[in-house]
PDB file of N, CA and C in Angstrom:
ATOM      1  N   UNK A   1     -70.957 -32.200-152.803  1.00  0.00           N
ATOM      2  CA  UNK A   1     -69.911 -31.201-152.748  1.00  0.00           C
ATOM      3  C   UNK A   1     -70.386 -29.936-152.037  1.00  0.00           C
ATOM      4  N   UNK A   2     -71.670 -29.778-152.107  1.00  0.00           N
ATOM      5  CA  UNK A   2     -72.046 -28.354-151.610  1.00  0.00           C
ATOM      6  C   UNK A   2     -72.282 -28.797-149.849  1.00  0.00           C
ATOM      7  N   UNK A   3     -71.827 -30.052-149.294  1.00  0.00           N
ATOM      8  CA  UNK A   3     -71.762 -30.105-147.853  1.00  0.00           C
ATOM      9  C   UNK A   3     -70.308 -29.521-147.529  1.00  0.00           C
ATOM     10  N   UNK A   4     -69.646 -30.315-148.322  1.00  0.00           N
ATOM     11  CA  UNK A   4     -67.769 -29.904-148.424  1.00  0.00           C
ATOM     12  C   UNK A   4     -68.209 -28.234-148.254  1.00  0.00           C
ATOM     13  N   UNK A   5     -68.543 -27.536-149.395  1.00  0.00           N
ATOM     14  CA  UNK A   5     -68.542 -26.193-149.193  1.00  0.00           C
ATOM     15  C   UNK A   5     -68.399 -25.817-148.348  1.00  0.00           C
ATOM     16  N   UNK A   6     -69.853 -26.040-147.408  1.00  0.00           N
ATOM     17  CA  UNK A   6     -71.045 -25.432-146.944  1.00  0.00           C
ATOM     18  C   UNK A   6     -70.115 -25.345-145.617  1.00  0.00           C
ATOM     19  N   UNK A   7     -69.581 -26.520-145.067  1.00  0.00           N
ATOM     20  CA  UNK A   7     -69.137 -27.230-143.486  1.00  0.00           C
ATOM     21  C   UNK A   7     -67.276 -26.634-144.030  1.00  0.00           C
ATOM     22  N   UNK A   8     -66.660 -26.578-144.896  1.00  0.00           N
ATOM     23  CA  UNK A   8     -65.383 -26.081-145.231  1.00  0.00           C
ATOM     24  C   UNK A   8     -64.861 -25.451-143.985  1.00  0.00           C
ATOM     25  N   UNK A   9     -65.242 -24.426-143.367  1.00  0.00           N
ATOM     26  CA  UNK A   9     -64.152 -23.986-142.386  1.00  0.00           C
ATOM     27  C   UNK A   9     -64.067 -24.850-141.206  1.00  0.00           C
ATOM     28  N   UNK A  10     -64.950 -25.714-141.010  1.00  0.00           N
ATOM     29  CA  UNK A  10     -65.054 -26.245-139.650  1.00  0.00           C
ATOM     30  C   UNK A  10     -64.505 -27.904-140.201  1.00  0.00           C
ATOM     31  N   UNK A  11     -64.482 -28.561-141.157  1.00  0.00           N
ATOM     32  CA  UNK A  11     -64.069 -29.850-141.602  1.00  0.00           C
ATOM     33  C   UNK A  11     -62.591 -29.690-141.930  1.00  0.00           C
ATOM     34  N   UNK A  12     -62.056 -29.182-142.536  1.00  0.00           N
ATOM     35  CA  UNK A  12     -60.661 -28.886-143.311  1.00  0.00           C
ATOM     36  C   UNK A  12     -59.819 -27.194-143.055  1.00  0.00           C
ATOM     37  N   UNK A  13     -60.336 -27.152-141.333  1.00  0.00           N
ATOM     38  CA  UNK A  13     -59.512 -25.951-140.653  1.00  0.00           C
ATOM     39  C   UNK A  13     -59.150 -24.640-141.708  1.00  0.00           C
ATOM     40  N   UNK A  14     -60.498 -24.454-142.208  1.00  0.00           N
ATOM     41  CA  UNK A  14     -60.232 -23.567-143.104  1.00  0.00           C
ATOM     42  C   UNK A  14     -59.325 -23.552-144.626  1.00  0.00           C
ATOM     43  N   UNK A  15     -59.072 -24.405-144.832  1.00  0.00           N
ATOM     44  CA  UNK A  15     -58.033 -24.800-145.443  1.00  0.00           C
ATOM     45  C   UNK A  15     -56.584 -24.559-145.650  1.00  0.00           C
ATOM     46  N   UNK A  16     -56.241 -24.306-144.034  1.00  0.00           N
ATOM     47  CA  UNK A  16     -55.033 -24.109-143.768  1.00  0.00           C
ATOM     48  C   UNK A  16     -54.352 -25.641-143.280  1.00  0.00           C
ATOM     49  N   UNK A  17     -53.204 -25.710-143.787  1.00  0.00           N
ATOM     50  CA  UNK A  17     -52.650 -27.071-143.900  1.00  0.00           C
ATOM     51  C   UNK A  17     -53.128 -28.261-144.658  1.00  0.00           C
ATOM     52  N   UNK A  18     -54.464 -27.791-145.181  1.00  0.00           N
ATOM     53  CA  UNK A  18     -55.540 -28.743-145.395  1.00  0.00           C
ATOM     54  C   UNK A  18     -55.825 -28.618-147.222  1.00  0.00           C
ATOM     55  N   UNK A  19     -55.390 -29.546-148.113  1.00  0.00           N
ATOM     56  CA  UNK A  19     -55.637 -29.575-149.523  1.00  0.00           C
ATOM     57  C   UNK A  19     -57.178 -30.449-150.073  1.00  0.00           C
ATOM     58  N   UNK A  20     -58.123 -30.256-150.271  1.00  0.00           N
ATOM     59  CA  UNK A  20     -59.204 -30.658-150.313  1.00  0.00           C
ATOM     60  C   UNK A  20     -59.513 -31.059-151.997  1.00  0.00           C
ATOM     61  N   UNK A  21     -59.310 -32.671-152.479  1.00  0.00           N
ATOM     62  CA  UNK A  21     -59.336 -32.407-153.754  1.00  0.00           C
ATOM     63  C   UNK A  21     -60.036 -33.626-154.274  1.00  0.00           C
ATOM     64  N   UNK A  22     -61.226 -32.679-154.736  1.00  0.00           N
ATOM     65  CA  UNK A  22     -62.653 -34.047-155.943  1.00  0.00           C
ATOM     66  C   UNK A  22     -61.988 -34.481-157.018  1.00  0.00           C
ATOM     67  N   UNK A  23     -61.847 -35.701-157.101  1.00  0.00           N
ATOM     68  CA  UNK A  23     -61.018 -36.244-158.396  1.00  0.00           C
ATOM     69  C   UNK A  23     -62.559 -36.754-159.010  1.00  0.00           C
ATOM     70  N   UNK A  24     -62.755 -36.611-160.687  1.00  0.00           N
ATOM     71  CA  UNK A  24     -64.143 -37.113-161.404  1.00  0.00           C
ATOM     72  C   UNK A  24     -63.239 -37.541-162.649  1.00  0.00           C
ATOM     73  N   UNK A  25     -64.100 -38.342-163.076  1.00  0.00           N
ATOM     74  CA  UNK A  25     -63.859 -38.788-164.616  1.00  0.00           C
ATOM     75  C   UNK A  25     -64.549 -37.586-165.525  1.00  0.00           C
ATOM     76  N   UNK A  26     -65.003 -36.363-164.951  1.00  0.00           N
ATOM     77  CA  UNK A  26     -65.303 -35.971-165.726  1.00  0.00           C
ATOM     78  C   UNK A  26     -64.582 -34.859-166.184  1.00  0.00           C
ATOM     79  N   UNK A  27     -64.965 -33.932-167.489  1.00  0.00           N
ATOM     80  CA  UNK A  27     -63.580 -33.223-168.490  1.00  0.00           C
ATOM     81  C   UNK A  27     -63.841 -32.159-167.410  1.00  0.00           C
ATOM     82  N   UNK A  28     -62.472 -31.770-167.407  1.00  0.00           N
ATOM     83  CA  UNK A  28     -61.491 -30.689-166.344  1.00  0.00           C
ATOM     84  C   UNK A  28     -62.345 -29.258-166.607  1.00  0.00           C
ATOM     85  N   UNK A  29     -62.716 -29.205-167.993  1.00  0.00           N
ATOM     86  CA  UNK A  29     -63.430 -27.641-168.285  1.00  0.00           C
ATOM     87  C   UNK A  29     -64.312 -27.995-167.704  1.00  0.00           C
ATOM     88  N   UNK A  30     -65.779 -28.503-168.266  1.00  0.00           N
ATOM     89  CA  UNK A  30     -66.979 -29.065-167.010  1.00  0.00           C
ATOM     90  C   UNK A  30     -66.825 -28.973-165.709  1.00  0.00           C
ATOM     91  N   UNK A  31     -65.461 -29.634-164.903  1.00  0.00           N
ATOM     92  CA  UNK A  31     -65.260 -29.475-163.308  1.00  0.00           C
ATOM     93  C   UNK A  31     -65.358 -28.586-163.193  1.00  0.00           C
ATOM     94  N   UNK A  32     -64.306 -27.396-163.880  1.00  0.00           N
ATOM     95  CA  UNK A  32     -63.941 -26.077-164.124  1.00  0.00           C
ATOM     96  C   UNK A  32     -64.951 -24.725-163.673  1.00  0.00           C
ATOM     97  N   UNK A  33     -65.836 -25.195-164.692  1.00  0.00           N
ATOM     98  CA  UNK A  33     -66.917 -24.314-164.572  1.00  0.00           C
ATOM     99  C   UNK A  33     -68.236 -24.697-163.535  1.00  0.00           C
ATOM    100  N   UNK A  34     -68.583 -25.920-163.257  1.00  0.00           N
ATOM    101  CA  UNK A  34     -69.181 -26.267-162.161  1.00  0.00           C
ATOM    102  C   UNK A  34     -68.387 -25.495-160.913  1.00  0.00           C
ATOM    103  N   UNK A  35     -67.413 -25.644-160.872  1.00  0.00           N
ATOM    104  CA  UNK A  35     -67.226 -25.609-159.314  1.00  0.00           C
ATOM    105  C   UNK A  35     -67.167 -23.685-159.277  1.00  0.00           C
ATOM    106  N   UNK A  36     -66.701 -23.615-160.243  1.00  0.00           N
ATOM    107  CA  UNK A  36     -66.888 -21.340-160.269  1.00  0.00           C
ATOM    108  C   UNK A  36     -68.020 -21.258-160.175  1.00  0.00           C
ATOM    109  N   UNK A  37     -68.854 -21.850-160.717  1.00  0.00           N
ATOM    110  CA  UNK A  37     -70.674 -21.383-160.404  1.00  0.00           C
ATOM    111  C   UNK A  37     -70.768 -21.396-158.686  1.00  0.00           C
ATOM    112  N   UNK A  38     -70.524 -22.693-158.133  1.00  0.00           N
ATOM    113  CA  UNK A  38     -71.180 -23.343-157.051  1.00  0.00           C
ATOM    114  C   UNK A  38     -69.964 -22.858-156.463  1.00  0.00           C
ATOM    115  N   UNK A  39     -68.824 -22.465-156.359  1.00  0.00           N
ATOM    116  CA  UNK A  39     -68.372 -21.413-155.322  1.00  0.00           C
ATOM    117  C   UNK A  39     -67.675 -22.137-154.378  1.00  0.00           C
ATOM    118  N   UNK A  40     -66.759 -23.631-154.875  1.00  0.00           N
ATOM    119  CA  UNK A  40     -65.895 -24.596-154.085  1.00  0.00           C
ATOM    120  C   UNK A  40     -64.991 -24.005-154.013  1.00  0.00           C
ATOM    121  N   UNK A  41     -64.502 -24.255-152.729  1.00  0.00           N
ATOM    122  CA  UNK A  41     -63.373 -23.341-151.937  1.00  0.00           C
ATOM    123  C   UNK A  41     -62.351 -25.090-152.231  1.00  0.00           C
ATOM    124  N   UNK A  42     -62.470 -26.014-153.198  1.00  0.00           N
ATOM    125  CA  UNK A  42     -61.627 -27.278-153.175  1.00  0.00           C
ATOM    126  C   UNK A  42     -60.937 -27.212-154.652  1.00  0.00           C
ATOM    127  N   UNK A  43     -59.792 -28.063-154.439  1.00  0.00           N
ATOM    128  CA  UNK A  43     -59.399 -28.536-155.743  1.00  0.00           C
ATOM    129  C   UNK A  43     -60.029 -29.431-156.498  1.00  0.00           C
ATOM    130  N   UNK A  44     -60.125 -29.640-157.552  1.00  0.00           N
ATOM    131  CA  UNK A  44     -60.841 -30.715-158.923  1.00  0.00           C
ATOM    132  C   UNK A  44     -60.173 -31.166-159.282  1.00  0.00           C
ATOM    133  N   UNK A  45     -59.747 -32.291-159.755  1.00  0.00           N
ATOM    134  CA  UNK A  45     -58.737 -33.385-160.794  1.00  0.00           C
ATOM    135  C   UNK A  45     -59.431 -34.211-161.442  1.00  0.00           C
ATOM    136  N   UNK A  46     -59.124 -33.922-163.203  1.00  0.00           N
ATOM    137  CA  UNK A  46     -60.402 -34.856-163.973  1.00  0.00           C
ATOM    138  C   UNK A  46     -59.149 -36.157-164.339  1.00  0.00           C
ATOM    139  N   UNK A  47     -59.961 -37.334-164.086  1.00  0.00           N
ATOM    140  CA  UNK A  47     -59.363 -38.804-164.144  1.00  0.00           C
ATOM    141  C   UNK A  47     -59.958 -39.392-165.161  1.00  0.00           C
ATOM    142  N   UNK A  48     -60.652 -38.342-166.928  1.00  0.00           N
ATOM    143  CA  UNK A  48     -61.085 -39.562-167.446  1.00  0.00           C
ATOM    144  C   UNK A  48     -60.559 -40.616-168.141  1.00  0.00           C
ATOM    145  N   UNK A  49     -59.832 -41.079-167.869  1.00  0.00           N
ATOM    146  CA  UNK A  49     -59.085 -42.473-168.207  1.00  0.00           C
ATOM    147  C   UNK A  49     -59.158 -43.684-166.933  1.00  0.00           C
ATOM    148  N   UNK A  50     -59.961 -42.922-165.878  1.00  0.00           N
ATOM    149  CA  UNK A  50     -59.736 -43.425-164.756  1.00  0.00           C
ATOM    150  C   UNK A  50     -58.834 -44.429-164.053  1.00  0.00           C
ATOM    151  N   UNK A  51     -57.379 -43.987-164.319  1.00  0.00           N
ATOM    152  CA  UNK A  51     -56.286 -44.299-163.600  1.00  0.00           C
ATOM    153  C   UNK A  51     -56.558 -44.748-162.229  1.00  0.00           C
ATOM    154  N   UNK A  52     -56.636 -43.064-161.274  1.00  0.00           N
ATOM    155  CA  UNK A  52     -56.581 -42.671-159.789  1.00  0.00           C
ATOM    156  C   UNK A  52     -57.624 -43.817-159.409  1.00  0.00           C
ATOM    157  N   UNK A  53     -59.220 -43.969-160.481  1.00  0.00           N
ATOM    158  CA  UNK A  53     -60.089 -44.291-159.556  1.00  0.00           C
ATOM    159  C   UNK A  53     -59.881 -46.061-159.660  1.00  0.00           C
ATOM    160  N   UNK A  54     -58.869 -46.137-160.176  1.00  0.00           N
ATOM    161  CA  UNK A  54     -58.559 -47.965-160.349  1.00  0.00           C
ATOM    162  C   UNK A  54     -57.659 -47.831-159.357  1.00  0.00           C
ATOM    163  N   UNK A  55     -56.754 -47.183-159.094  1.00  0.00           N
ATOM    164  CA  UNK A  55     -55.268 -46.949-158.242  1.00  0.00           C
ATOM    165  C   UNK A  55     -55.986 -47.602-157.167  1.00  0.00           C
ATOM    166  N   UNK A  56     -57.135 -46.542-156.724  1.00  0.00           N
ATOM    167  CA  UNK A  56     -57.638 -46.612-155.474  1.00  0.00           C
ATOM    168  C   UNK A  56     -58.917 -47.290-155.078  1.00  0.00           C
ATOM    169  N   UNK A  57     -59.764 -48.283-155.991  1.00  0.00           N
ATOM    170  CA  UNK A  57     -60.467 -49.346-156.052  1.00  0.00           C
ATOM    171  C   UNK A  57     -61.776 -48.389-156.064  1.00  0.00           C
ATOM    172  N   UNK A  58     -62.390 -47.543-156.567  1.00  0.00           N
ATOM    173  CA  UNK A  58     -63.522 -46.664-156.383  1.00  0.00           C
ATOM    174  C   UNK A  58     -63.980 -46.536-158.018  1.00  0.00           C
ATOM    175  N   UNK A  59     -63.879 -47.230-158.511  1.00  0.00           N
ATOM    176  CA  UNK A  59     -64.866 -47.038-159.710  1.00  0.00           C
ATOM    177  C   UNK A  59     -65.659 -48.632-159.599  1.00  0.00           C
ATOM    178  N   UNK A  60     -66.736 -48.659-160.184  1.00  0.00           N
ATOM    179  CA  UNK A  60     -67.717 -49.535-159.896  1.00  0.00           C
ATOM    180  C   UNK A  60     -68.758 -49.330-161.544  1.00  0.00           C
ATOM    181  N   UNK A  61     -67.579 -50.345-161.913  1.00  0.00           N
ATOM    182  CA  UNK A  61     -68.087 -50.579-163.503  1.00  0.00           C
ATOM    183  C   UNK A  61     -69.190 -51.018-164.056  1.00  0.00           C
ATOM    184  N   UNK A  62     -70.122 -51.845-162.807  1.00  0.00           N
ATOM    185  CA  UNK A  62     -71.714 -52.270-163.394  1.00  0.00           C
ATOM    186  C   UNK A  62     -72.023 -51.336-163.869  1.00  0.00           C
ATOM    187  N   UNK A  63     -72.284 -49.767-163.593  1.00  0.00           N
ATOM    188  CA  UNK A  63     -72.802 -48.866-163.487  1.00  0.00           C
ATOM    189  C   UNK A  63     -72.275 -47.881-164.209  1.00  0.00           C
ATOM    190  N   UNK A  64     -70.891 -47.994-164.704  1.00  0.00           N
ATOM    191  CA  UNK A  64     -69.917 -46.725-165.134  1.00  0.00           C
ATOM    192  C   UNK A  64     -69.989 -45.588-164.216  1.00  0.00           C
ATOM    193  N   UNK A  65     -69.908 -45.674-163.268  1.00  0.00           N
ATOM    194  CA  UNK A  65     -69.332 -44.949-162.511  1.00  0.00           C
ATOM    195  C   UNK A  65     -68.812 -45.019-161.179  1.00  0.00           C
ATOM    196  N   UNK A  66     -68.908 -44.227-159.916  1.00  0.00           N
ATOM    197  CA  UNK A  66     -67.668 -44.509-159.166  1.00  0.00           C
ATOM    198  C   UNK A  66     -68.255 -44.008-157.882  1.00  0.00           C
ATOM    199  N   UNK A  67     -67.875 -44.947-156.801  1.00  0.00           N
ATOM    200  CA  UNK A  67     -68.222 -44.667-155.336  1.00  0.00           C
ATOM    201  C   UNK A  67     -67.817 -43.674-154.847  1.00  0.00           C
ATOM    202  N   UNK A  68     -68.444 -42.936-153.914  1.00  0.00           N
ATOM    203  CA  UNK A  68     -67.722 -41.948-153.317  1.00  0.00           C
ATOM    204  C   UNK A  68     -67.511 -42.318-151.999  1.00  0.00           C
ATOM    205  N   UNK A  69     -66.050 -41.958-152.119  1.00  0.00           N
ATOM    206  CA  UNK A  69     -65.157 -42.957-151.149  1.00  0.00           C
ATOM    207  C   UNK A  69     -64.477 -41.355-150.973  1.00  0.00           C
ATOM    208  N   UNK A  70     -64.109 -41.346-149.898  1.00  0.00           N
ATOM    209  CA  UNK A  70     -63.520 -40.474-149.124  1.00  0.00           C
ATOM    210  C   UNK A  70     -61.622 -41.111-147.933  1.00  0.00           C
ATOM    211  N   UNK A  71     -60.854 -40.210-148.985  1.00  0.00           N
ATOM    212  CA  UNK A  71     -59.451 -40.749-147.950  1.00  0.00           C
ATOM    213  C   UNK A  71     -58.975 -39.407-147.594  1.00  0.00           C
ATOM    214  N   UNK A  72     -58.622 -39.600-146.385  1.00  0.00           N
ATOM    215  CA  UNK A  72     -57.346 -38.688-145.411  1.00  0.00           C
ATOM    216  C   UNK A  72     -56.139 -38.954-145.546  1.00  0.00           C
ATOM    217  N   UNK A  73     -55.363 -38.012-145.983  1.00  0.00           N
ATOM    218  CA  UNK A  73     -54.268 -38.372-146.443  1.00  0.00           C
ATOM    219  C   UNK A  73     -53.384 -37.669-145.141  1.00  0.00           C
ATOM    220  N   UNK A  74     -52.130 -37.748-144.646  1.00  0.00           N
ATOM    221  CA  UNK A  74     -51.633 -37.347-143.543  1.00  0.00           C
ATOM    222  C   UNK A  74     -50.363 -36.670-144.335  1.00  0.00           C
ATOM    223  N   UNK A  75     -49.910 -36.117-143.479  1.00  0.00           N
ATOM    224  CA  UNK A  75     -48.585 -34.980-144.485  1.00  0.00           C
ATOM    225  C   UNK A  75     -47.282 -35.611-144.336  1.00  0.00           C
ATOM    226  N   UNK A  76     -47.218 -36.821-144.060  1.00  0.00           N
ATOM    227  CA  UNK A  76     -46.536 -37.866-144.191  1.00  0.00           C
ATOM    228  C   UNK A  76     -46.694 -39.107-145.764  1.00  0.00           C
ATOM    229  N   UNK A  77     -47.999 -38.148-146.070  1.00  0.00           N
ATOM    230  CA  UNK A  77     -48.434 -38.736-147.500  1.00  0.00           C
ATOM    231  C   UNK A  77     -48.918 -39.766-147.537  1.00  0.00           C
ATOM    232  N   UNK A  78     -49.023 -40.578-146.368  1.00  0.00           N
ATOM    233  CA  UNK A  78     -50.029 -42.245-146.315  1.00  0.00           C
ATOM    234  C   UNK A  78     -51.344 -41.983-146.365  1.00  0.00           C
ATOM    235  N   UNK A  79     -51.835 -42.405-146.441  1.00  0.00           N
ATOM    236  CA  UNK A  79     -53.634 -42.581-146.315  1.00  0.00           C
ATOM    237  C   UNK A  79     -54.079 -42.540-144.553  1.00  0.00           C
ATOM    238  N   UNK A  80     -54.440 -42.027-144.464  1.00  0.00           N
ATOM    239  CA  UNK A  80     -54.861 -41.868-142.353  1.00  0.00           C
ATOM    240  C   UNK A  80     -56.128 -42.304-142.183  1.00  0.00           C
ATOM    241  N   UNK A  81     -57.164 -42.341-143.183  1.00  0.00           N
ATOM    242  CA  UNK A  81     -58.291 -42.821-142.697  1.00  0.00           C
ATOM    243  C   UNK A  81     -59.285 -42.971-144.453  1.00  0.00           C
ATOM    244  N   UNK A  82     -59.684 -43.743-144.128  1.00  0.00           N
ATOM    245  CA  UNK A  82     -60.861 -44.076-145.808  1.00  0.00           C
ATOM    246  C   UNK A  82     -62.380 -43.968-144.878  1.00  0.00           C
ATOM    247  N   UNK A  83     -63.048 -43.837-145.815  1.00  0.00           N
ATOM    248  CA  UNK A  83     -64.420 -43.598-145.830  1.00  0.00           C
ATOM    249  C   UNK A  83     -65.132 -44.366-146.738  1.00  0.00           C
ATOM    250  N   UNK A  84     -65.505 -45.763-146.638  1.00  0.00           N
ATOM    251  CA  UNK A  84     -65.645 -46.298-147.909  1.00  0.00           C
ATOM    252  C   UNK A  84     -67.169 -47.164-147.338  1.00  0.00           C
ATOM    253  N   UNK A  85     -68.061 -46.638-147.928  1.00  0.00           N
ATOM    254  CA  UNK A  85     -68.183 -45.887-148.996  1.00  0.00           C
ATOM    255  C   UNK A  85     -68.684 -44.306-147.955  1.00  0.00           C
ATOM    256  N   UNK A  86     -68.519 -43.144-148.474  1.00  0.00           N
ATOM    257  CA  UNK A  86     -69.053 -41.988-147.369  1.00  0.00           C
ATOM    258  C   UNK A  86     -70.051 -41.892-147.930  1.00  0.00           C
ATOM    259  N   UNK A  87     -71.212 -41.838-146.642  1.00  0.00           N
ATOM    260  CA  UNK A  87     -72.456 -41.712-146.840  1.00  0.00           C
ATOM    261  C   UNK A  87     -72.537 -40.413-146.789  1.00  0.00           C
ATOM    262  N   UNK A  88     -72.494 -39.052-147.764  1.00  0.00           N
ATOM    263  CA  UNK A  88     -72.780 -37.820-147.699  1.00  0.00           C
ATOM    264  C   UNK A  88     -74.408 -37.339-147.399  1.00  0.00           C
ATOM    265  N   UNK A  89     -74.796 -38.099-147.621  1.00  0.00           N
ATOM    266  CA  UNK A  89     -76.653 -37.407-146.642  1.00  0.00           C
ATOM    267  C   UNK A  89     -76.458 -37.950-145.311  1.00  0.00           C
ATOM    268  N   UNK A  90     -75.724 -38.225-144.412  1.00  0.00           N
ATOM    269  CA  UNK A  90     -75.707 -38.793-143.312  1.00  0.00           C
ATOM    270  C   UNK A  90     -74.683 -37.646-142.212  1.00  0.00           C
ATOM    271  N   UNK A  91     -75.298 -36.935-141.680  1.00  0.00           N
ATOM    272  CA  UNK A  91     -75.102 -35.861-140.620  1.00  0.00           C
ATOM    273  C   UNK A  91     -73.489 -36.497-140.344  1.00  0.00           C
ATOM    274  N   UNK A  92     -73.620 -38.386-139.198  1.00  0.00           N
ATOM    275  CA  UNK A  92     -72.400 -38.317-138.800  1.00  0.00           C
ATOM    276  C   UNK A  92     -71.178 -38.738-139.518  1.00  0.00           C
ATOM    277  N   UNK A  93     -71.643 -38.868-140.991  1.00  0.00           N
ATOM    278  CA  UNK A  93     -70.073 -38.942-141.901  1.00  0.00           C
ATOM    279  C   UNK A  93     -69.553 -37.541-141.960  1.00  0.00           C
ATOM    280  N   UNK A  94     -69.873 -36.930-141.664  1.00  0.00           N
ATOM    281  CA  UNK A  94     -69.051 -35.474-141.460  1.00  0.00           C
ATOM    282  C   UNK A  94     -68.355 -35.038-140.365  1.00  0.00           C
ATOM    283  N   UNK A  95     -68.643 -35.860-138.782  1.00  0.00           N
ATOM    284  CA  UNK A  95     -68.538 -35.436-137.942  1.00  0.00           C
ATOM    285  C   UNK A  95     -67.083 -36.526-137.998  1.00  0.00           C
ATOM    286  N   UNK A  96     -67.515 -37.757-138.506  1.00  0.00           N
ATOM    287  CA  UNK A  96     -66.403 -38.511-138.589  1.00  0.00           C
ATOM    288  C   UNK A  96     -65.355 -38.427-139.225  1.00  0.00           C
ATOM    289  N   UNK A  97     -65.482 -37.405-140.899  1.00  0.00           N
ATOM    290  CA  UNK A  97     -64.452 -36.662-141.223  1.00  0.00           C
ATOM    291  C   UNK A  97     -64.007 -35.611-140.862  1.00  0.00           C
ATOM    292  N   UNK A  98     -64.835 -34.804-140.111  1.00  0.00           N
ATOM    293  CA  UNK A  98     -64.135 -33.402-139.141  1.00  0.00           C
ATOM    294  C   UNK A  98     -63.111 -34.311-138.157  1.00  0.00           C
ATOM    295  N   UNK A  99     -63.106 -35.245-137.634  1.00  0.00           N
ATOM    296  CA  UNK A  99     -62.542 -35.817-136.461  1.00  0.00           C
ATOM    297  C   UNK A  99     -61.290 -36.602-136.912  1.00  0.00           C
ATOM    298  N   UNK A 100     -61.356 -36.945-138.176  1.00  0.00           N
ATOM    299  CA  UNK A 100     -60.304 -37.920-138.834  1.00  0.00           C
ATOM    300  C   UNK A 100     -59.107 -36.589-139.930  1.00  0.00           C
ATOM    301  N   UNK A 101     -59.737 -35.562-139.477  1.00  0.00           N
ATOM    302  CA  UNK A 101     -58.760 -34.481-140.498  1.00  0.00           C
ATOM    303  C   UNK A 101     -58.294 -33.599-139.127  1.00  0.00           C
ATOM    304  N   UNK A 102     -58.723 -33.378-137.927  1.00  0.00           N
ATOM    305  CA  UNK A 102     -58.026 -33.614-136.838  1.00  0.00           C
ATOM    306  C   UNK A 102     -57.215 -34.024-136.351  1.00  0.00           C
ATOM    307  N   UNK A 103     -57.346 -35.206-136.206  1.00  0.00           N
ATOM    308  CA  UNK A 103     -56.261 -36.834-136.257  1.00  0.00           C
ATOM    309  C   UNK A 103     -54.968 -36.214-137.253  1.00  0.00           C
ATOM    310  N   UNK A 104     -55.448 -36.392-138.404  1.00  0.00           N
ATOM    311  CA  UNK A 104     -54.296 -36.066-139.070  1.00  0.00           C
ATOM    312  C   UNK A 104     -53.536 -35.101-138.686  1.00  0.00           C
ATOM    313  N   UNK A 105     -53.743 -33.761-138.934  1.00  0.00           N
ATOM    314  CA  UNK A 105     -53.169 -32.737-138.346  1.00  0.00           C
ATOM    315  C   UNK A 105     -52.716 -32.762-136.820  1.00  0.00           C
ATOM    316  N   UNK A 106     -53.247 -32.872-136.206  1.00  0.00           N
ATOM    317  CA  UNK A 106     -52.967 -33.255-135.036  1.00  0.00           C
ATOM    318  C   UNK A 106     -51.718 -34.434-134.743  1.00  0.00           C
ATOM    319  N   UNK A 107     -51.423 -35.087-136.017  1.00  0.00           N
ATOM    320  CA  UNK A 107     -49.980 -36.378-136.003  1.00  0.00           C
ATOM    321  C   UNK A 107     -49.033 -35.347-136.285  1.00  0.00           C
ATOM    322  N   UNK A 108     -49.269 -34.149-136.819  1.00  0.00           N
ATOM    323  CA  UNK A 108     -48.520 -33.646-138.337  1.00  0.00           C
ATOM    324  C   UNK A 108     -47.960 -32.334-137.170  1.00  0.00           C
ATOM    325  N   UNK A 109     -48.301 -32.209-135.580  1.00  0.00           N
ATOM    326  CA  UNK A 109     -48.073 -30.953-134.990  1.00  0.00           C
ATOM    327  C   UNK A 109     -48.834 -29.967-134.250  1.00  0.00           C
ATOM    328  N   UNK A 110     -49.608 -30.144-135.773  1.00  0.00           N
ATOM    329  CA  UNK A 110     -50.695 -28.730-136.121  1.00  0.00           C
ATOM    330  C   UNK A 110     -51.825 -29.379-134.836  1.00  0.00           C
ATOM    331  N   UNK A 111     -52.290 -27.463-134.326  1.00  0.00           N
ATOM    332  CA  UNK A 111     -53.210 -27.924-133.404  1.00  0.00           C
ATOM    333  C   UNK A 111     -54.859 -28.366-133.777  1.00  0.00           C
TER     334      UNK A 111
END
């Protein structure tokens, strides 16, 4: 999350047009206060019943817990691009989500 931060104005155009949101199984106060410490400019949604992360095939029960999978959603509300699984220590999964939140916006008008 602290790449999301860190790269924020240049990945998700500042977050204009752009809704940026970590869904966890974990409790909403915990998200809550993690993300006020660490200073996320994103939304949080706690899933512990994990609904969303069955909806969307990203929990990975050997383990109890859940891939991080990355989707683009387009303002047409479909899914525009998945990331499955996003390799977040890997320089060009970022370059590939700066480019795929582009795409989107870029269907949607926006320059």
């Amino acid at each position: 999350m602290e790449a999301y931060r860190d790269q924020y104005a240049k990945l998700f155009n500042g977050g204009k047009d752009v809704a940026v949101i970590g869904i966890s199984a974990d409790d909403d106060t915990v998200q809550f206060n993690w993300a006020k410490e660490k200073g996320f400019p994103v939304y949080f949604a706690s899933d512990p019943d994990k609904v969303a992360g069955t909806a969307y095939d990203v929990n990975y029960p050997a383990v109890n817990a859940r891939r991080r999978v990355v989707f683009v959603i387009g303002p047409d509300g479909k899914v525009a691009h998945v990331m499955r699984p996003f390799r977040e220590l890997t320089d060009t999964a970022y370059v590939e989500l700066g480019d795929a939140v582009a795409r989107a916006m870029k269907g949607a008008g926006k320059p």
